[in-house]
Protein backbone atom coordinates (compact mmCIF):
# COMPACT_ATOMS: atom_id res chain seq x y z
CA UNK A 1 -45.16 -12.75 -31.73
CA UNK A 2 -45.26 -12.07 -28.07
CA UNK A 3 -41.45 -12.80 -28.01
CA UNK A 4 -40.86 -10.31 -30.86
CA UNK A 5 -42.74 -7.39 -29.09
CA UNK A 6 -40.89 -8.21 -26.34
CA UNK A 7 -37.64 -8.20 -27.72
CA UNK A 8 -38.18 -4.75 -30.39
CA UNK A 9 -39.35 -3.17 -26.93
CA UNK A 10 -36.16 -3.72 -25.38
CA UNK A 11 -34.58 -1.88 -28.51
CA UNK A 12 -36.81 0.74 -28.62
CA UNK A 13 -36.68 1.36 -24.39
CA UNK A 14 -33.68 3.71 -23.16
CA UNK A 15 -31.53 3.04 -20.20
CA UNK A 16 -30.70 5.83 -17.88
CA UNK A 17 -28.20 3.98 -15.52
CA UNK A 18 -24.84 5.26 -18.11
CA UNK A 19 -26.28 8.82 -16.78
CA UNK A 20 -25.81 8.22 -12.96
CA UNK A 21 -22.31 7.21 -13.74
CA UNK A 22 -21.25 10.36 -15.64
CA UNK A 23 -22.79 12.14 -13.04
CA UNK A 24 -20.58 10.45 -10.40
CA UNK A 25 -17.81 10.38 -12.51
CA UNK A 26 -16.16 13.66 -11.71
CA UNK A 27 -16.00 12.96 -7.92
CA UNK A 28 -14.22 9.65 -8.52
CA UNK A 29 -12.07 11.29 -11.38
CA UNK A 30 -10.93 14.74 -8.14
CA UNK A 31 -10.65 11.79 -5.86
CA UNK A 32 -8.11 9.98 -7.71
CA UNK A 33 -5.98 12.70 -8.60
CA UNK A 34 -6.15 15.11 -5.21
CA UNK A 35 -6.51 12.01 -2.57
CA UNK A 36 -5.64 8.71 -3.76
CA UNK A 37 -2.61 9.40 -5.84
CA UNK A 38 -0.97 11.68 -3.75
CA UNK A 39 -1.94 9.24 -0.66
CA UNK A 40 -0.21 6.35 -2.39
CA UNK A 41 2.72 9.18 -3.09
CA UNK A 42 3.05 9.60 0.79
CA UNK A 43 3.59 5.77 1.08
CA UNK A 44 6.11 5.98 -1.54
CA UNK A 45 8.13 8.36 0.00
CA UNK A 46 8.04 6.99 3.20
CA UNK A 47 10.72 4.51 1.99
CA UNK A 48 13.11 6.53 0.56
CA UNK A 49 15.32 8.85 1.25
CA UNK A 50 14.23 12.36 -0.60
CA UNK A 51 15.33 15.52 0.66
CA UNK A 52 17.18 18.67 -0.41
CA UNK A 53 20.03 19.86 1.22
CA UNK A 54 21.07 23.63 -0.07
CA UNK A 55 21.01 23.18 -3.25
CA UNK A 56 21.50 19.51 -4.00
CA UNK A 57 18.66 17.13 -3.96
CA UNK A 58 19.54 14.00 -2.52
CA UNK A 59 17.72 10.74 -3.74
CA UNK A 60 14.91 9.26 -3.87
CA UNK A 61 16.88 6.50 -2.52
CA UNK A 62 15.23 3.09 -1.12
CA UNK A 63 16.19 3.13 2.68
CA UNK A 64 13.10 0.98 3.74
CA UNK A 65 12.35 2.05 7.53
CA UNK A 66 14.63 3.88 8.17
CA UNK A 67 12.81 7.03 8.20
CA UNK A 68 10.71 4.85 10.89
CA UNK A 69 13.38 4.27 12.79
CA UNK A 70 14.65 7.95 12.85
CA UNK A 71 11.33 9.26 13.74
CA UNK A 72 11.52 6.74 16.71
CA UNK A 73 14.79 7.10 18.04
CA UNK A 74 15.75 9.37 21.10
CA UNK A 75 17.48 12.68 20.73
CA UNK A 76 20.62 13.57 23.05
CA UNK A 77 18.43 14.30 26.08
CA UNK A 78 16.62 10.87 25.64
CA UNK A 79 13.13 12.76 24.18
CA UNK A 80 11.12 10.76 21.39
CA UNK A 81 10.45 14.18 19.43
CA UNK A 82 7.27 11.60 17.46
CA UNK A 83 5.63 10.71 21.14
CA UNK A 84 6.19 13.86 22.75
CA UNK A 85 4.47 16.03 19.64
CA UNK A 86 1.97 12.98 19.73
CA UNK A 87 1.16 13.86 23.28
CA UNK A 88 0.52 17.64 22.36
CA UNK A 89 -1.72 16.78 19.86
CA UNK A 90 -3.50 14.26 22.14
CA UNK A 91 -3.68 17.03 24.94
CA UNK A 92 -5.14 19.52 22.93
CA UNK A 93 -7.30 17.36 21.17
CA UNK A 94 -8.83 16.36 24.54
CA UNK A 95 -8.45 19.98 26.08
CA UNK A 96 -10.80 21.24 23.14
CA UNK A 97 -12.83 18.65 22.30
CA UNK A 98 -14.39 16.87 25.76
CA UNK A 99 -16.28 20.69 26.57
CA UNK A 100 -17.09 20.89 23.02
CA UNK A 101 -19.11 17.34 22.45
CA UNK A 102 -20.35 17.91 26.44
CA UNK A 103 -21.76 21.75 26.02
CA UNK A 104 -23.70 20.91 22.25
CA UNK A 105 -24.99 18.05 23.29
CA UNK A 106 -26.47 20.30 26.13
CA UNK A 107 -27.49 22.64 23.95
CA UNK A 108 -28.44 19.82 20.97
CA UNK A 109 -30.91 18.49 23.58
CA UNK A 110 -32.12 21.96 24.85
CA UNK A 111 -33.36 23.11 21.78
CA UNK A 112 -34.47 19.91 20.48
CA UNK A 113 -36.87 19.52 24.02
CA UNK A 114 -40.44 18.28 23.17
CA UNK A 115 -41.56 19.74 26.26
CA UNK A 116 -39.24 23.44 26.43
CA UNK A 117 -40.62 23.64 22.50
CA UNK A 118 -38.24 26.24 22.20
CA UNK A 119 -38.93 28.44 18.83
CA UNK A 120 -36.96 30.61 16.65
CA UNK A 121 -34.01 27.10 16.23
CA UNK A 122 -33.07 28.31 12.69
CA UNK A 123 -32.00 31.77 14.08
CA UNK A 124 -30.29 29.91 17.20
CA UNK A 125 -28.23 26.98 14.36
CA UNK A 126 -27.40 30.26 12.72
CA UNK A 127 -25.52 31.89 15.48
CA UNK A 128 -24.36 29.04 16.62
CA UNK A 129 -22.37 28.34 13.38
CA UNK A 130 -21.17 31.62 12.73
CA UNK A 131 -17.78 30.79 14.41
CA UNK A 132 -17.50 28.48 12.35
CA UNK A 133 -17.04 30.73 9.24
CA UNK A 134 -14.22 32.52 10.50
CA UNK A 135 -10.97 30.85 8.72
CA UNK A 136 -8.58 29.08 11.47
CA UNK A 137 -5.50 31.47 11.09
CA UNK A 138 -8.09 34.69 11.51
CA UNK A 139 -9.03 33.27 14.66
CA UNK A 140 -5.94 32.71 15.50
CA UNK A 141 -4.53 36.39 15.06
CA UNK A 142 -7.49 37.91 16.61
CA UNK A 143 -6.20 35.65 19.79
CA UNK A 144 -2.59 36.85 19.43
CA UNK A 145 -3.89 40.21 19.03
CA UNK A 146 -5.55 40.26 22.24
CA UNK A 147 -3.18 37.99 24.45
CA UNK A 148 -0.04 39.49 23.41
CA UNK A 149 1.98 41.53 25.69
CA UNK A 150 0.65 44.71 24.66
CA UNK A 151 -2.80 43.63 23.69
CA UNK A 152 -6.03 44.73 25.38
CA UNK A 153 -6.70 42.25 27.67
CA UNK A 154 -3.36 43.01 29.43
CA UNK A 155 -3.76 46.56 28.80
CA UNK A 156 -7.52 45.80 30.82
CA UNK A 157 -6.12 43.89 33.42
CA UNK A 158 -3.24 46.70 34.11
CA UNK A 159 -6.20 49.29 33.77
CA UNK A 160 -8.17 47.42 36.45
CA UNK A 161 -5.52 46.73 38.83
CA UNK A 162 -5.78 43.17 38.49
CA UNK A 163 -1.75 42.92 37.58
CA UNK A 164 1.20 45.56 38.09
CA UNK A 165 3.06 44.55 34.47
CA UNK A 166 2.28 42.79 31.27
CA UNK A 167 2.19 38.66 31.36
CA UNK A 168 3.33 36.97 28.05
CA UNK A 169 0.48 34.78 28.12
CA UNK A 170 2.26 33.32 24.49
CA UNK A 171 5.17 32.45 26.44
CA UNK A 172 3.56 30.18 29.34
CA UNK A 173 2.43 26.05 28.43
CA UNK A 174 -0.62 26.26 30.14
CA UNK A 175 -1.74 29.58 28.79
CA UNK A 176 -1.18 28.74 25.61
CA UNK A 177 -2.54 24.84 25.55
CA UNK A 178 -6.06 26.85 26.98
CA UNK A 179 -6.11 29.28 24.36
CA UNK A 180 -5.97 26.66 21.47
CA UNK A 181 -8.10 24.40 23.12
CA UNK A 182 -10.15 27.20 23.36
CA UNK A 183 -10.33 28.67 19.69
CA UNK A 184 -11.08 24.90 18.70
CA UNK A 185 -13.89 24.76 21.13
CA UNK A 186 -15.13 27.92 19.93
CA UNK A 187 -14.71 26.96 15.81
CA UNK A 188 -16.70 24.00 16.26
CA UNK A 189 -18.91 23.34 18.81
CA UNK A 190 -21.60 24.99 17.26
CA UNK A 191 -20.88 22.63 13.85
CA UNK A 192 -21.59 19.24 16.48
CA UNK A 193 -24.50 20.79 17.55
CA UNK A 194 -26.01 21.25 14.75
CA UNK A 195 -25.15 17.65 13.98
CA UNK A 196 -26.63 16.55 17.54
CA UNK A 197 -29.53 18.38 16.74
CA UNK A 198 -30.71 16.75 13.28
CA UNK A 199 -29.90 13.49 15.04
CA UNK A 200 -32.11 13.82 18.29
CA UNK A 201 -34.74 15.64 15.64
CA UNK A 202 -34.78 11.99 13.40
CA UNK A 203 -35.89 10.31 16.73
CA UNK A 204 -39.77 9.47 16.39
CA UNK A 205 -41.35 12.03 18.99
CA UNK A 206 -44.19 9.20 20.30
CA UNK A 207 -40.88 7.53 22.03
CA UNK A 208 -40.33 10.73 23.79
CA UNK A 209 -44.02 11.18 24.27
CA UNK A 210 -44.66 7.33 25.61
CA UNK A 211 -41.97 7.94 28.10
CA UNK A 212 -43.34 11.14 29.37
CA UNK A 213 -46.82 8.61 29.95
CA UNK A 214 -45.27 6.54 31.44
CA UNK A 215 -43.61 8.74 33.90
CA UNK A 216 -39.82 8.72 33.10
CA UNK A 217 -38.43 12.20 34.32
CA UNK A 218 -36.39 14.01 31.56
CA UNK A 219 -32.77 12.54 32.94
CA UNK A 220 -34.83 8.56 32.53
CA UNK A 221 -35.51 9.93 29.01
CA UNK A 222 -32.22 11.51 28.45
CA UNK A 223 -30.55 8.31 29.36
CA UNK A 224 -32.50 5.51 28.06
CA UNK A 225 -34.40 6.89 24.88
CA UNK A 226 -32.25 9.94 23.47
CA UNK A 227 -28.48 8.46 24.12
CA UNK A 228 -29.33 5.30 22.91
CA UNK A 229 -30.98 6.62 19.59
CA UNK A 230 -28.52 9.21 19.38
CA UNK A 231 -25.28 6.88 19.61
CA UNK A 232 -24.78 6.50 15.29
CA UNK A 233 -24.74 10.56 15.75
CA UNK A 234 -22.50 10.40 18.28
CA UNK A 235 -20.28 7.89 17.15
CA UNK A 236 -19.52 9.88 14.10
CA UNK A 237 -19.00 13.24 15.67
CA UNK A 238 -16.35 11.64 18.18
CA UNK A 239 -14.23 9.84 15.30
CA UNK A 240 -14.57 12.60 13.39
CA UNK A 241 -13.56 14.78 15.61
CA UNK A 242 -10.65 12.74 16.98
CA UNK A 243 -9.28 12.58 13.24
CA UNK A 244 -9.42 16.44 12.86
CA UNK A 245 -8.00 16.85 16.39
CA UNK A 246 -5.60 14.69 15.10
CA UNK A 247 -4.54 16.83 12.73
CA UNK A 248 -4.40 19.90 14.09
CA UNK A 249 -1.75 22.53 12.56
CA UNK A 250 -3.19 26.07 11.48
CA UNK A 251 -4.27 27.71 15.00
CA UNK A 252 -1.16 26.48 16.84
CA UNK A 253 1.15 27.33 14.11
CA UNK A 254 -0.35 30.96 13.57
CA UNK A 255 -0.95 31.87 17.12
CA UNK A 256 2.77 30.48 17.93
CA UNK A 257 4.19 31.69 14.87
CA UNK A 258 5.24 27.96 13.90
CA UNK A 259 7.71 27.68 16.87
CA UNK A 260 4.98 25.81 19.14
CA UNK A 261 6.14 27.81 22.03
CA UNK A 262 7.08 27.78 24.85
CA UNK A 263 9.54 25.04 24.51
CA UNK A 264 7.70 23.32 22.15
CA UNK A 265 5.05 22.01 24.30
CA UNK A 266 2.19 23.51 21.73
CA UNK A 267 3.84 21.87 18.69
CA UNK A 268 1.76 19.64 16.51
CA UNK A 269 2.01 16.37 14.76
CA UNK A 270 1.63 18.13 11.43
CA UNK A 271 3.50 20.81 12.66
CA UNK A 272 6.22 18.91 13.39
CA UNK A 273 5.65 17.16 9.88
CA UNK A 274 5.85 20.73 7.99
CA UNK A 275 9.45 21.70 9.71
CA UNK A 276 10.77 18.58 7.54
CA UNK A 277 8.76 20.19 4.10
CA UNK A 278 9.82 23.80 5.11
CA UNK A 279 13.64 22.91 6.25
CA UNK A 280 14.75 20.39 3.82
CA UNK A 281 11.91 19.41 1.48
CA UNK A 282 12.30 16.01 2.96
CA UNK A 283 9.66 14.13 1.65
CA UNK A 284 10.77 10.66 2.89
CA UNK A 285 10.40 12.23 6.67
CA UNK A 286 7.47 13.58 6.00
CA UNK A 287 5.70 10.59 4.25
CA UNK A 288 6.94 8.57 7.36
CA UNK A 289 5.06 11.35 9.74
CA UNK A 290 2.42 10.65 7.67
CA UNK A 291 2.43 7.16 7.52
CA UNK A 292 2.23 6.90 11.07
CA UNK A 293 -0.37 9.64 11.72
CA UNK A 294 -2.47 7.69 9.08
CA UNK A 295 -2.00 4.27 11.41
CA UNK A 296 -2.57 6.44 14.79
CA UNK A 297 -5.85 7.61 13.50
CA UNK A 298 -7.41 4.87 11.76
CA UNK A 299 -6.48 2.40 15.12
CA UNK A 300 -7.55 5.07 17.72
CA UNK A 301 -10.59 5.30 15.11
CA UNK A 302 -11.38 1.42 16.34
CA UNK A 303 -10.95 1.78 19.52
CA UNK A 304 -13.53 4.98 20.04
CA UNK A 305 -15.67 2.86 17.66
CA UNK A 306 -15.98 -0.69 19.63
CA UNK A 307 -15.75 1.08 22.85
CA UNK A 308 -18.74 3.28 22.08
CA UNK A 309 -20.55 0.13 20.50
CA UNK A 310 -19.74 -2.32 22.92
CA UNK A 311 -22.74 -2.22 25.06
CA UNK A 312 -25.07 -2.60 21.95
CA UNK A 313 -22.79 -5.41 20.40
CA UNK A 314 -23.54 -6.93 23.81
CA UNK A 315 -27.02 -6.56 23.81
CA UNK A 316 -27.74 -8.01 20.46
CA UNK A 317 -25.42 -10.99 20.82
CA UNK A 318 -27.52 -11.55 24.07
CA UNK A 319 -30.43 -11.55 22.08
């Protein structure tokens, strides 16, 4: 008898797990068709060659790597156009994002101080983040607005006396390297702090509070209790970070109208990667650009990752 009621409530009792899955089914569904399948396109392509030229298409043709090999090979004056647009992206990656992770996590740990208990953080994450809304290429002609030639900071600077004639601060590599590195600061500094922020808040306050008795001064509690706690945080604002720096394309290509002036020294991985989709519609290129920029991230992705870990790999094979 028991064995029947057991059974006829297992009939009558309804399962809810097929639910979760149609729930979660139309993220898998937009990830298949608008990431997966046109990443496993890019690989495709990457091994052929596919490209337009006028009005003739030529291929898809299997070449193997030798789209790999072009990418690699020097030009007439001996320049690897993939290392030297690898080093721009690099530079201003670094240029942008070393004062942006420095000055949030200032301001993360400011606002977040159990002894400054500074009030009114919801209207201070708002104005923080407000940057952030502005869309990349607005940003970007707001700067060209100002810095061009006849824009107002010259037209301030010539007002002042500071200068005698207009600079073309578009036209000069170091000018232009600070600007972007700039606007990229200025997008998204306030996003890692917010992310700083809710980390150093999800650190138990008696740790903060049992330092403070037992007389660690706030650098001793910076150092050994915040950091440390902080470091998953951390971790995933720097790779993050790195992978967006990484591919970096719509404030350098608006502010230098795609040409990565001067001399290309402000052109892009993926802007060097869109000349070969604009030019040509050569796909094989630009799944090889692709290809590469996929291996660049995900292995500089492993190195931030054990580097930043090391010390606590250390620690707990030690124990």
């Amino acid at each position: 008898m028991k064995e029947k009621n057991r059974q006829s409530g297992r009939k009558k009792g309804i399962s809810y797990a097929k639910y979760g899955y149609l729930f979660i089914l139309p993220f898998f569904a937009a990830y298949i068709i608008f990431t997966l399948a046109p990443q496993i396109l890019t690989f495709y392509n990457a091994f052929f060659e596919n490209y337009r030229d006028g009005l003739t298409q030529i291929g898809p043709n299997f070449v193997g790597l030798d789209n790999f090999v072009t990418l690699f090979t020097p030009d007439a004056g001996g320049v690897i156009d993939m290392l030297k647009y690898f080093g721009n992206t690099i530079l201003l990656w670094i240029m942008g994002a070393v004062p942006q992770i420095l000055i949030a996590l200032m301001l993360a740990v400011f606002f977040t101080s159990y002894r400054l208990k500074i009030k009114g953080q919801q209207f201070f994450k708002t104005v923080i983040y407000m940057p952030n809304l502005i869309m990349a290429a607005a940003f970007s002609m707001l700067f060209f607005t100002l810095f061009s030639p006849v824009g107002p900071v010259n037209q301030a600077l010539i007002s002042s006396g500071v200068i005698e004639q207009s600079i073309d601060f578009l036209n000069i590599k170091i000018s232009v390297r600070l600007l972007i590195a700039l606007m990229n600061f200025l997008m998204w500094f306030g996003n890692t702090t917010i992310l700083l922020m809710a980390g150093i808040q999800g650190i138990d306050q008696s740790l903060f509070e049992a330092a403070e008795l037992d007389g660690a001064g706030s650098w001793q509690v910076f150092r050994k209790v915040t950091m440390p706690l902080l470091s998953p945080i951390m971790i995933y604002t720097i790779i993050t970070a790195l992978i967006g720096g990484l591919q970096m394309f719509d404030v350098p290509q608006v502010l230098t109208k795609g040409l990565g002036m001067p001399d290309n020294t402000s052109t892009t991985m993926v802007m060097y990667l869109n000349r070969y989709l604009q030019t040509s519609k050569n796909y094989g290129m630009a799944g090889a650009i692709s290809v590469v920029l996929f291996i660049i991230s995900a292995v500089l992705s492993i190195i931030v990752y054990r580097t930043l870990t090391k010390q606590y790999r250390m620690k707990g094979g030690r124990a």
